[in-house]
N, C-alpha and C. Protein backbone atom coordinates (compact mmCIF):
# COMPACT_ATOMS: atom_id res chain seq x y z
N UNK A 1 -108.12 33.33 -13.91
CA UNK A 1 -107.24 33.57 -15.03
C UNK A 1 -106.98 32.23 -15.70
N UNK A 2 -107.18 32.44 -16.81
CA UNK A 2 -107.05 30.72 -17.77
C UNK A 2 -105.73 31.13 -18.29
N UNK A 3 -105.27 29.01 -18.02
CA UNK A 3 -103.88 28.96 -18.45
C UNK A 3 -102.81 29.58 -17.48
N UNK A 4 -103.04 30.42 -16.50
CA UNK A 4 -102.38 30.51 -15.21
C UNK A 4 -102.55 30.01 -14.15
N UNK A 5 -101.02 29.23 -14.16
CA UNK A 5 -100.73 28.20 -12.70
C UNK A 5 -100.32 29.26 -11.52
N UNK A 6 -101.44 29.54 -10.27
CA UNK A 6 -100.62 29.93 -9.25
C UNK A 6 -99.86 29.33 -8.06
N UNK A 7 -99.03 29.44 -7.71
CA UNK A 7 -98.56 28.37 -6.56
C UNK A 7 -98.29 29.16 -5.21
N UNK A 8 -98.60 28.81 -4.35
CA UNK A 8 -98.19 29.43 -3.12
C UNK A 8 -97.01 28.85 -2.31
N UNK A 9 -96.32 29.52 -1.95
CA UNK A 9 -95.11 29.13 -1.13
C UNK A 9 -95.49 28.07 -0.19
N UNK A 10 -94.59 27.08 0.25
CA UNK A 10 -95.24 26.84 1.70
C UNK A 10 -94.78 27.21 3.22
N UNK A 11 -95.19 27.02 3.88
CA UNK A 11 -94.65 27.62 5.12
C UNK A 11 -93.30 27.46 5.73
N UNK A 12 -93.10 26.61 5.77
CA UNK A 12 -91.40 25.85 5.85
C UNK A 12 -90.71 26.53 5.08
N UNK A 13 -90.83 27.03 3.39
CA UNK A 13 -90.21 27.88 2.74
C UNK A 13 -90.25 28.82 3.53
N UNK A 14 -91.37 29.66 3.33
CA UNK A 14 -91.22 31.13 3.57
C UNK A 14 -90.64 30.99 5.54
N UNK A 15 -90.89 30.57 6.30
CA UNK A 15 -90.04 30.10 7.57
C UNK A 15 -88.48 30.32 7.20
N UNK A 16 -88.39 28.74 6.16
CA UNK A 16 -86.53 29.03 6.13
C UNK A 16 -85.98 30.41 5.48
N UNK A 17 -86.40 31.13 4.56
CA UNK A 17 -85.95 32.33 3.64
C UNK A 17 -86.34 33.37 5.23
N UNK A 18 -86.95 33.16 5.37
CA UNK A 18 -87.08 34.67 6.49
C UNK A 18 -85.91 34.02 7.99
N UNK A 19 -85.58 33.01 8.37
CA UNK A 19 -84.83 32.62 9.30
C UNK A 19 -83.26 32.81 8.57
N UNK A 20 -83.19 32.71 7.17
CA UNK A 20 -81.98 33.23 6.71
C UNK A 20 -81.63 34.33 7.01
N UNK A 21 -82.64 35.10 6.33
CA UNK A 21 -82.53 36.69 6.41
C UNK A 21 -82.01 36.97 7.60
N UNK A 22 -83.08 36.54 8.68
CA UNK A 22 -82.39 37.33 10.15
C UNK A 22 -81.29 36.92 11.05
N UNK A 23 -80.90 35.86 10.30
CA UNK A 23 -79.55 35.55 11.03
C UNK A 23 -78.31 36.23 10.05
N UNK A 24 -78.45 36.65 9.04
CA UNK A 24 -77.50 37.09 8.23
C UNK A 24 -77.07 38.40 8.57
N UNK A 25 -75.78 38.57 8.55
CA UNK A 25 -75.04 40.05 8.66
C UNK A 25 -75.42 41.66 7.66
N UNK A 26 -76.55 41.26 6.92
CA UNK A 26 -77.16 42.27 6.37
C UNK A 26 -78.80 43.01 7.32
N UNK A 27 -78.88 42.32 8.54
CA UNK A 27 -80.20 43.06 9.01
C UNK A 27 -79.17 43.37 10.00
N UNK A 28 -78.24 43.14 10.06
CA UNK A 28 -77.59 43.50 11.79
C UNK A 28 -76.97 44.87 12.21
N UNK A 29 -77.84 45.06 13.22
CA UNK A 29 -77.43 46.76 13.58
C UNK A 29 -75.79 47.03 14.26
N UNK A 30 -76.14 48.18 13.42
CA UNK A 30 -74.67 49.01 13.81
C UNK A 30 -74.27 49.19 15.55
N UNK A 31 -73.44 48.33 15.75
CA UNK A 31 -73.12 48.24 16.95
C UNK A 31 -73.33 47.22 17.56
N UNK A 32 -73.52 45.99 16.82
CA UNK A 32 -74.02 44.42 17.93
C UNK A 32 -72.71 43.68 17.87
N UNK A 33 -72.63 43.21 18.97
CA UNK A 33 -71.28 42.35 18.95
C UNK A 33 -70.65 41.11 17.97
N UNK A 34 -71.98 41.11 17.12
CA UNK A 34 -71.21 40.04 15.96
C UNK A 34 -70.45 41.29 14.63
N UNK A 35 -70.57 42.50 15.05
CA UNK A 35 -70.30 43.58 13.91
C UNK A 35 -68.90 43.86 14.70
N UNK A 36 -68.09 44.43 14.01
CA UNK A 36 -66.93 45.34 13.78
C UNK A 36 -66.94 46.22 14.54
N UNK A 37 -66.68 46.81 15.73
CA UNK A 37 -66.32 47.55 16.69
C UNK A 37 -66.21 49.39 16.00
N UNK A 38 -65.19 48.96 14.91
CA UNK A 38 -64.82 50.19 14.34
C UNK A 38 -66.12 51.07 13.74
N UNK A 39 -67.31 49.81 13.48
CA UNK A 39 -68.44 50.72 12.65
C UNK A 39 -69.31 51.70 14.00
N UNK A 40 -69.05 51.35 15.23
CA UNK A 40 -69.36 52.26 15.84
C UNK A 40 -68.95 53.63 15.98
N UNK A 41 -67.67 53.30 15.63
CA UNK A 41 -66.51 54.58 16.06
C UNK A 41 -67.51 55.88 14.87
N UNK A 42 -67.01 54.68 13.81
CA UNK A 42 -67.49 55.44 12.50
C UNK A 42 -68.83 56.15 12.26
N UNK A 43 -69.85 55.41 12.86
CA UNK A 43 -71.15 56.16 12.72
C UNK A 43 -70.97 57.39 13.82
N UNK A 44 -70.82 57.30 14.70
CA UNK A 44 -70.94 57.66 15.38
C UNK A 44 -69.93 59.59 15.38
N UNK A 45 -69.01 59.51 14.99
CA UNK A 45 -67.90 60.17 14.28
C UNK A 45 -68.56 60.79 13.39
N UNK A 46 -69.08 60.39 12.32
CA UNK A 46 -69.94 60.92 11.41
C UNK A 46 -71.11 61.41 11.31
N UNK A 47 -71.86 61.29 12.64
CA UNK A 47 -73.10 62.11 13.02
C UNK A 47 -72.27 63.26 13.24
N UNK A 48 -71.22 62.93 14.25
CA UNK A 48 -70.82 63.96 14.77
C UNK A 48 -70.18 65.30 13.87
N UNK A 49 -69.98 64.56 12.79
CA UNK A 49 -68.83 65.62 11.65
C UNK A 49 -70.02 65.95 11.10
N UNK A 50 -71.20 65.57 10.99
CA UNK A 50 -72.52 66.07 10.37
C UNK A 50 -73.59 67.27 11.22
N UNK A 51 -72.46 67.33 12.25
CA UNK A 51 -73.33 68.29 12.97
C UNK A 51 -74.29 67.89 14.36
N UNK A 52 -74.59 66.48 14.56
CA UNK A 52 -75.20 66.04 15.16
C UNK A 52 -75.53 66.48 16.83
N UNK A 53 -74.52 67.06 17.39
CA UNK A 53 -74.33 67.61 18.67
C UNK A 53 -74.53 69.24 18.05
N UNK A 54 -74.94 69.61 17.31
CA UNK A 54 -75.19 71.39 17.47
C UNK A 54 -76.53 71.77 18.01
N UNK A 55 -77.37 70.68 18.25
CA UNK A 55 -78.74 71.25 18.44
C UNK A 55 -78.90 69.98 19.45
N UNK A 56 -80.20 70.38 20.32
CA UNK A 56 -80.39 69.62 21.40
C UNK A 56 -81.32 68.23 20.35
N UNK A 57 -82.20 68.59 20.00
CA UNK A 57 -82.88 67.20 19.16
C UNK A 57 -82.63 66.38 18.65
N UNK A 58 -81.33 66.29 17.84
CA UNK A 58 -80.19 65.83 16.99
C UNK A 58 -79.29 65.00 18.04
N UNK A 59 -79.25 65.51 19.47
CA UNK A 59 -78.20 64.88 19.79
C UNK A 59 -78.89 63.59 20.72
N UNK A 60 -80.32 62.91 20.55
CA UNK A 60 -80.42 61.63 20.73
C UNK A 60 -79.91 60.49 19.65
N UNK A 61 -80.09 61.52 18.31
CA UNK A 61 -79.41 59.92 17.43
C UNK A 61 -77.92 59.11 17.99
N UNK A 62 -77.46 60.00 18.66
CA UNK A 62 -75.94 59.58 19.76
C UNK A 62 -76.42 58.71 19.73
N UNK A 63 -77.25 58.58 21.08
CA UNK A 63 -77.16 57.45 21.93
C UNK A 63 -76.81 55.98 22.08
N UNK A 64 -77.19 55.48 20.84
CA UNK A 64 -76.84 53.89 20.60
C UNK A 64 -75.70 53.65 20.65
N UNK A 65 -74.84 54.67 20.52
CA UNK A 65 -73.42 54.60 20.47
C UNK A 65 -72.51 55.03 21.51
N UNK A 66 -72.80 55.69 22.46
CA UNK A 66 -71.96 56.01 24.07
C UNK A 66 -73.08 55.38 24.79
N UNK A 67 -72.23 55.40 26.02
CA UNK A 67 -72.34 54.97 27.36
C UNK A 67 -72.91 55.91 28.31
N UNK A 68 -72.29 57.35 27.92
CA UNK A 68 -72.89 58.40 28.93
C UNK A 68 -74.26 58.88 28.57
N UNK A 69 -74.88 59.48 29.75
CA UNK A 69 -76.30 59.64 29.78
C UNK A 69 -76.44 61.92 28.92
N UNK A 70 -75.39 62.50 29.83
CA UNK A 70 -75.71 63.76 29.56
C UNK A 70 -74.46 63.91 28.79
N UNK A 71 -74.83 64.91 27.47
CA UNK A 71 -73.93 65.79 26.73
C UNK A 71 -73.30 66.87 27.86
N UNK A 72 -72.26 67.17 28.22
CA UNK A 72 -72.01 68.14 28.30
C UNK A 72 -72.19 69.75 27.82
N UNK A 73 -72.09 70.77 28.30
CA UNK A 73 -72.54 71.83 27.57
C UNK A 73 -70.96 72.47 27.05
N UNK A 74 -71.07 72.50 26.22
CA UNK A 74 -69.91 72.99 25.03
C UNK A 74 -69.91 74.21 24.86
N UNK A 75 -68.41 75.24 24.94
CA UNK A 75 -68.37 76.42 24.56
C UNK A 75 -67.81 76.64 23.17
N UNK A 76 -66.95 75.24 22.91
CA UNK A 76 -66.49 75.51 21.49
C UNK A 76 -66.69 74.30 20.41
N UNK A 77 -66.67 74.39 19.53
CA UNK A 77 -66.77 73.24 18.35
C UNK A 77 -64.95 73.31 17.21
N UNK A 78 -64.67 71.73 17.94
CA UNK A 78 -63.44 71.98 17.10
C UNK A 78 -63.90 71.45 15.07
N UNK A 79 -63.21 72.16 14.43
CA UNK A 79 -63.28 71.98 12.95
C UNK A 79 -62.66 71.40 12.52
N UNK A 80 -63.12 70.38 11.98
CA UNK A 80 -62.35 69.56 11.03
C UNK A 80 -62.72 69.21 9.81
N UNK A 81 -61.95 68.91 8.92
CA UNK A 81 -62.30 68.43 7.09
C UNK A 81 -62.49 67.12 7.27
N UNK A 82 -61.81 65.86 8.47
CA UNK A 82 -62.04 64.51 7.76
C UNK A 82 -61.77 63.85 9.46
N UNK A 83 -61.90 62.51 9.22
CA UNK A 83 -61.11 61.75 10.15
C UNK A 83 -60.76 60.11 9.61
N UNK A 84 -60.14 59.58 10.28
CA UNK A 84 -59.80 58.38 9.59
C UNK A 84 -59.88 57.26 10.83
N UNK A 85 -60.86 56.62 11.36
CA UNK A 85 -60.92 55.62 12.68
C UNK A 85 -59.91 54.63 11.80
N UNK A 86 -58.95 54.18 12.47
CA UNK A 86 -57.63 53.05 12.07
C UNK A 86 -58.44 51.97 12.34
N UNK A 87 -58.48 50.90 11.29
CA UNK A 87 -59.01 49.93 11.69
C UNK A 87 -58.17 48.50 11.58
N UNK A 88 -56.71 49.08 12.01
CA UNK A 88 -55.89 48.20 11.64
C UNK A 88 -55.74 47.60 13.04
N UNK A 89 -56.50 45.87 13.68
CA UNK A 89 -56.23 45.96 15.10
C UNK A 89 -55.00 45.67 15.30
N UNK A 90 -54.10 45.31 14.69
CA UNK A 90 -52.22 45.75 15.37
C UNK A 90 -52.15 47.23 15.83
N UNK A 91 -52.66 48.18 15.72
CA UNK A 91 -52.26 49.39 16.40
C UNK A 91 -53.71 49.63 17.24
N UNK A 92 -54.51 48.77 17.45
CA UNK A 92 -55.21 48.66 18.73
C UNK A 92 -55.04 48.38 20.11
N UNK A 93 -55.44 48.77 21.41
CA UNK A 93 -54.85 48.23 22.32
C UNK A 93 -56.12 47.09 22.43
N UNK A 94 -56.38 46.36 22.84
CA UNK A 94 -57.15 45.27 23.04
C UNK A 94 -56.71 44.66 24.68
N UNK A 95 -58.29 45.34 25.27
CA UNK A 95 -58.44 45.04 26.59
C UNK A 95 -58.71 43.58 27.09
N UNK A 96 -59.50 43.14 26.48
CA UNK A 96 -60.22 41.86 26.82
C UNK A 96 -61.50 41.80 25.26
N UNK A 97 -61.88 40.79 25.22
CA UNK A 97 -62.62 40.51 24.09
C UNK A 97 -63.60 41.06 23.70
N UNK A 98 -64.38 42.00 25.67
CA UNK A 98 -65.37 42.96 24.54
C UNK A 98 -64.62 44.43 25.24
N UNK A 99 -63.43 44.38 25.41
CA UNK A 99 -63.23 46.27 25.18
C UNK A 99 -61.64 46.17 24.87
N UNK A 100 -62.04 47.08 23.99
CA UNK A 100 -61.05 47.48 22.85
C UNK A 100 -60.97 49.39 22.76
N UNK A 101 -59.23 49.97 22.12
CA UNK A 101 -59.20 51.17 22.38
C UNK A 101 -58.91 51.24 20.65
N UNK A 102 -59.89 51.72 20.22
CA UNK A 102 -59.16 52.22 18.51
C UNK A 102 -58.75 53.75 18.28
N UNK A 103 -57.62 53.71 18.01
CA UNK A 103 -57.38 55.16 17.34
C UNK A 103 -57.67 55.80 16.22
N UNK A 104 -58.18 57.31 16.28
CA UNK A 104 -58.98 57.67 15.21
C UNK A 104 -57.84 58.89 14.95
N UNK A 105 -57.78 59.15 14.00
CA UNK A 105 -56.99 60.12 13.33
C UNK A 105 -58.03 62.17 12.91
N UNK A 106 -57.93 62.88 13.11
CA UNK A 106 -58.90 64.08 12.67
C UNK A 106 -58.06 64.85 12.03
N UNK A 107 -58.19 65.06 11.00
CA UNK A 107 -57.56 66.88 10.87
C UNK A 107 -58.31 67.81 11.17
N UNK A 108 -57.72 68.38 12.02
CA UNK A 108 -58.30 69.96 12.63
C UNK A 108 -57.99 70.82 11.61
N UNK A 109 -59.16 72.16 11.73
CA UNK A 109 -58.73 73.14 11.12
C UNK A 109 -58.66 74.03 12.69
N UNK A 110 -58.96 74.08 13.22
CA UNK A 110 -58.62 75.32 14.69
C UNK A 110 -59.84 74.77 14.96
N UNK A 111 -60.60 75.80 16.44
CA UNK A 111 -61.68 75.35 17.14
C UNK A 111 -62.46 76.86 17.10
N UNK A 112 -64.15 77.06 16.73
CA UNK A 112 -64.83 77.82 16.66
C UNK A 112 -65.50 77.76 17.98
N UNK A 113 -66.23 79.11 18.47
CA UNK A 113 -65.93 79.73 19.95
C UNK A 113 -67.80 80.50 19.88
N UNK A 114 -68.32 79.86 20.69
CA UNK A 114 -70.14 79.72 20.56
C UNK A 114 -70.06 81.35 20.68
N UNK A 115 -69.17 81.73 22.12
CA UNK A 115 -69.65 83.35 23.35
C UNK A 115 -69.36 84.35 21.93
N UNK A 116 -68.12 84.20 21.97
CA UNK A 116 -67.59 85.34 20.67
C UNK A 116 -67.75 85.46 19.43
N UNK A 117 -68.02 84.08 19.08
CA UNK A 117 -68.50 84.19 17.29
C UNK A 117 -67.22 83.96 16.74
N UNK A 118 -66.11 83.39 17.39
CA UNK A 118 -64.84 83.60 17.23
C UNK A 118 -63.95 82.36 16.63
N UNK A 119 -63.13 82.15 15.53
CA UNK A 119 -62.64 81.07 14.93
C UNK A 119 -61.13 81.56 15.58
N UNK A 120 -60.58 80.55 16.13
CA UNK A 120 -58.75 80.02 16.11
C UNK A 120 -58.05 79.16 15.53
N UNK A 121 -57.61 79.58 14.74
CA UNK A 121 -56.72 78.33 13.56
C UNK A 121 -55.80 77.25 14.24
N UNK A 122 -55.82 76.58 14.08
CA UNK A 122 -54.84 75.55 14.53
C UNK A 122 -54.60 74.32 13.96
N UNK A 123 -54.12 74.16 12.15
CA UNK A 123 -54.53 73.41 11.82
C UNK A 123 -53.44 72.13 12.22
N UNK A 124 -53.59 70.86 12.31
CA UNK A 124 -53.00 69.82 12.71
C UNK A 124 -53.77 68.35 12.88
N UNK A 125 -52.87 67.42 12.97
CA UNK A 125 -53.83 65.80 12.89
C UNK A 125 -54.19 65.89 14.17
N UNK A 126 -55.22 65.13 14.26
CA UNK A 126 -54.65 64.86 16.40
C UNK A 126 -55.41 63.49 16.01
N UNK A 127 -54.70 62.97 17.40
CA UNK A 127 -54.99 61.46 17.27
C UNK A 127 -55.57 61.24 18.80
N UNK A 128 -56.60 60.38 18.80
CA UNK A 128 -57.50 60.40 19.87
C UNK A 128 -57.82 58.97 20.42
N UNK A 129 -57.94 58.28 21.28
CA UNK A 129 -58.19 57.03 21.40
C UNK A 129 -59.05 56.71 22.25
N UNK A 130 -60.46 55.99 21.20
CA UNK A 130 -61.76 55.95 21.63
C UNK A 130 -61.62 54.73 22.61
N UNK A 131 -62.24 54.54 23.62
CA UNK A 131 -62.27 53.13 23.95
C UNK A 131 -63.77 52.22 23.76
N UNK A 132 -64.14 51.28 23.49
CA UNK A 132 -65.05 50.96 22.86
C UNK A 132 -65.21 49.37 23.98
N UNK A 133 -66.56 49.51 24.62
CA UNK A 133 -66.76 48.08 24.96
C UNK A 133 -67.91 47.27 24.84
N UNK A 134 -67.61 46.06 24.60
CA UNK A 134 -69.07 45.87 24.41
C UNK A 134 -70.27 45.24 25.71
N UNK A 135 -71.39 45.99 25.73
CA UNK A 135 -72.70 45.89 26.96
C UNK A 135 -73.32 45.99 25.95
N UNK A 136 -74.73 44.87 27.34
CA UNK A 136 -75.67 44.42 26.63
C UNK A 136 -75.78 43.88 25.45
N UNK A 137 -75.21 43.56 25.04
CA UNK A 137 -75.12 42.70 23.62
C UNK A 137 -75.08 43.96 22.16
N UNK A 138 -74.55 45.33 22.78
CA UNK A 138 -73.78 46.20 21.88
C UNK A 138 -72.86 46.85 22.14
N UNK A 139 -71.84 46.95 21.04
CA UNK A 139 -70.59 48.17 21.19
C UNK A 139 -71.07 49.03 21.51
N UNK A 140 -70.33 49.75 22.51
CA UNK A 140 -70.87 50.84 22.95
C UNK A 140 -69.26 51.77 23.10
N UNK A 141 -69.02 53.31 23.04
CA UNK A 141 -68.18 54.19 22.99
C UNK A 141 -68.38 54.90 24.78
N UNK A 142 -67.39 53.90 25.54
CA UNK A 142 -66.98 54.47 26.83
C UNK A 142 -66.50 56.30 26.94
N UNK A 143 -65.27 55.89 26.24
CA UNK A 143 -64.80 57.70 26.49
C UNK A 143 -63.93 57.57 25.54
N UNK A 144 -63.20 58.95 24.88
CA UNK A 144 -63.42 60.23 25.63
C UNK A 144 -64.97 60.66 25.28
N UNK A 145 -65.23 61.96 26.13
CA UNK A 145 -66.55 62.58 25.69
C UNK A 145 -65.39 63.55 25.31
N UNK A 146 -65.88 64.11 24.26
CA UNK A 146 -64.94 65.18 23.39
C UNK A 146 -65.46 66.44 23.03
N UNK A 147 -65.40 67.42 23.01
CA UNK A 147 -65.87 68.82 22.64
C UNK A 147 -66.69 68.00 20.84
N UNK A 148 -67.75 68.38 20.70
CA UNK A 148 -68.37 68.24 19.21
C UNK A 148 -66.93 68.40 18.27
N UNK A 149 -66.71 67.66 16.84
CA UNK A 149 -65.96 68.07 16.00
C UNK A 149 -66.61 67.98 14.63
N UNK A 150 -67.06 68.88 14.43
CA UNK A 150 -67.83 68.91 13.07
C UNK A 150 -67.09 69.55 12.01
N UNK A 151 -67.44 69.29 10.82
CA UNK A 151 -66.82 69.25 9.20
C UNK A 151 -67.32 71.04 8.98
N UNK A 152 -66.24 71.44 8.37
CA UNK A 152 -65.58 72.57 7.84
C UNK A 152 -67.70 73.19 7.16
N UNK A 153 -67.72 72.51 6.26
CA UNK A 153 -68.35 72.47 5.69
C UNK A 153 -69.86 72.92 6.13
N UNK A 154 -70.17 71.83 7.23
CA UNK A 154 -71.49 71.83 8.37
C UNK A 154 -71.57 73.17 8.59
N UNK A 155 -70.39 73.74 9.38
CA UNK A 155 -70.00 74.82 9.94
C UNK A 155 -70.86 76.00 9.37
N UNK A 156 -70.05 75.82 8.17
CA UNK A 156 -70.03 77.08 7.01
C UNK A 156 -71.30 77.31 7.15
N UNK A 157 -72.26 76.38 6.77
CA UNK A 157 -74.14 76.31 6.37
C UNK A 157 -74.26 76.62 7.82
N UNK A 158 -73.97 76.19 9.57
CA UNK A 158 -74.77 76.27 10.15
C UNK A 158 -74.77 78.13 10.98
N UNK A 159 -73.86 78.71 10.47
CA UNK A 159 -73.47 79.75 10.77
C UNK A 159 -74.20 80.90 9.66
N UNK A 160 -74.50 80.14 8.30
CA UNK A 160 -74.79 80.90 7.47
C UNK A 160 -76.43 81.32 8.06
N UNK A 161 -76.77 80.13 8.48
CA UNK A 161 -78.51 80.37 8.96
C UNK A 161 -78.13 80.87 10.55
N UNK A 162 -77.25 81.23 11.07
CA UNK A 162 -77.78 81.79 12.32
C UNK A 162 -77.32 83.43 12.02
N UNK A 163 -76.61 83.45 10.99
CA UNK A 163 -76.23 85.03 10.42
C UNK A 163 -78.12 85.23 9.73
N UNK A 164 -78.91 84.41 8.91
CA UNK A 164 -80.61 84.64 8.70
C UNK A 164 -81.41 84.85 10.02
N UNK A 165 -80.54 84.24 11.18
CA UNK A 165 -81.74 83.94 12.73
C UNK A 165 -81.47 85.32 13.25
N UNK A 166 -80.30 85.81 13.34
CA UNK A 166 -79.79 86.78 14.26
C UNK A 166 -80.83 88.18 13.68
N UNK A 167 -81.16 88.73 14.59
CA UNK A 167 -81.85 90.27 14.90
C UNK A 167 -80.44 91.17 15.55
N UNK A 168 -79.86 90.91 15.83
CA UNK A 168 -79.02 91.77 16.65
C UNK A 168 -77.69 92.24 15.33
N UNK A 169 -77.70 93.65 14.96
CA UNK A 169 -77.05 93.84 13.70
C UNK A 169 -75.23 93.92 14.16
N UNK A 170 -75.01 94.08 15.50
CA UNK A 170 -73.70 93.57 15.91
C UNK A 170 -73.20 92.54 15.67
N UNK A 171 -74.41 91.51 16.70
CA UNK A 171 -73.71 90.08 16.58
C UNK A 171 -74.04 89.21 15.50
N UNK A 172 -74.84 89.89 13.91
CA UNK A 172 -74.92 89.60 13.01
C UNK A 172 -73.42 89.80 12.02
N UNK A 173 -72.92 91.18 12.46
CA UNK A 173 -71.67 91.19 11.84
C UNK A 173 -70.75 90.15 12.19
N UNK A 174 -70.63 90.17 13.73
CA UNK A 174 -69.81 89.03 14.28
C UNK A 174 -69.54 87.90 13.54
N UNK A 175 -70.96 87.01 13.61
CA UNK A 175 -71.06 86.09 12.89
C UNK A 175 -70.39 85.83 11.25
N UNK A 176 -70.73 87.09 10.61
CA UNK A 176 -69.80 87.21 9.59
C UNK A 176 -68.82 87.35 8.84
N UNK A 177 -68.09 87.94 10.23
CA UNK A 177 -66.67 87.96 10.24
C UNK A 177 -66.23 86.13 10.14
N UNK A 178 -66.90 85.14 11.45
CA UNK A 178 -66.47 84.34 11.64
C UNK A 178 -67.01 83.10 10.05
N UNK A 179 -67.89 83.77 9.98
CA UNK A 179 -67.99 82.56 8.83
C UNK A 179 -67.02 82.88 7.36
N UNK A 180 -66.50 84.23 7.07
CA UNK A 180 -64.85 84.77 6.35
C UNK A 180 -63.61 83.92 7.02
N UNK A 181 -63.75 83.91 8.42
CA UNK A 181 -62.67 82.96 8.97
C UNK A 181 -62.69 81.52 8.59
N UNK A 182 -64.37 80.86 8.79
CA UNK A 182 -63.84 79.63 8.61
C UNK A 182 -63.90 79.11 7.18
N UNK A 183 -64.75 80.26 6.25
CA UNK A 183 -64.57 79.78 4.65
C UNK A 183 -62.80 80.15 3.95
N UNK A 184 -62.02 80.39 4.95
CA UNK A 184 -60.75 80.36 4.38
C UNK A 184 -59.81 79.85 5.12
N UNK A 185 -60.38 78.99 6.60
CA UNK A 185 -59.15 77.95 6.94
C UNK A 185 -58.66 76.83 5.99
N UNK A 186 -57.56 76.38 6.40
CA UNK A 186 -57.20 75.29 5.52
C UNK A 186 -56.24 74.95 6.21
């Protein structure tokens, strides 16, 4: 090409720009001990309000984030619209430098019931306190292990496709009753 100067980087450049990059707080994964404790709570919370524990395949994206090896088997899924992990550490308890207990805030709408197809209202905040420590060189979510709490919403859609899966014209009604229940908690 005439009249075009090309220049190539040199190595020392492209060395220092890429040694920036990876020491900087923009490649750093969710959950390493130079990060915020709370963003564990949070991802992790938010798989969960996304549904993440309703199906067995779904529930390895967990892992990076607890400590325990097996899900428990769940009979009910409590409902909720939101949650709020406090990330104020004055109302933290603070164990030692890598374990810490943050409180997360949920609004419940009641808890939906796998056997019966069955919704119970109960709407109210509840306040829960994760304890969070850090191994191996990540935050990790000790306890509680908690019944799934997934979003109002999830619900609605994941009930709507098992009312399409179901063959059985009983426990198809069932289902329909319960998804009238939970499209009008509040």
């Amino acid at each position: 090409m005439r009249g075009t100067l090309v220049t190539r980087p040199s190595c020392s450049l492209v060395a220092a720009l890429l040694l920036l990059l990876l020491s900087s707080d923009g490649l750093a994964q969710t959950g390493a001990l130079n990060k915020d404790p709370v963003e564990v709570v949070t991802k992790y919370l938010s798989l969960d309000r996304h549904g993440a524990r309703l199906e067995a395949m779904s529930v390895e994206v967990l892992k990076p984030y607890i400590n325990w090896k097996e899900e428990p088997a769940w009979g009910h899924v409590v409902v909720i619209t939101d949650f709020e992990v406090l990330d104020d550490i004055a109302q933290w308890q603070i164990i030692d430098m890598l374990e810490v207990v943050i409180p997360v805030k949920f609004r419940v709408l009641g808890s939906m019931y796998w056997e019966t197809a069955g919704f119970l209202p109960g709407a109210k905040v509840e306040e829960i306190r994760f304890r969070v420590k850090g191994m191996v060189g990540r935050w990790r979510i000790m306890e509680p292990i908690l019944p799934p709490h997934v979003g109002q919403k999830r619900l609605i859609g994941f009930v709507r496709q098992a009312i399409l899966d179901e063959k059985n014209p009983s426990r198809q009604a069932k289902l329909g009753e319960l998804l009238a229940a939970l499209k009008k908690a509040r």
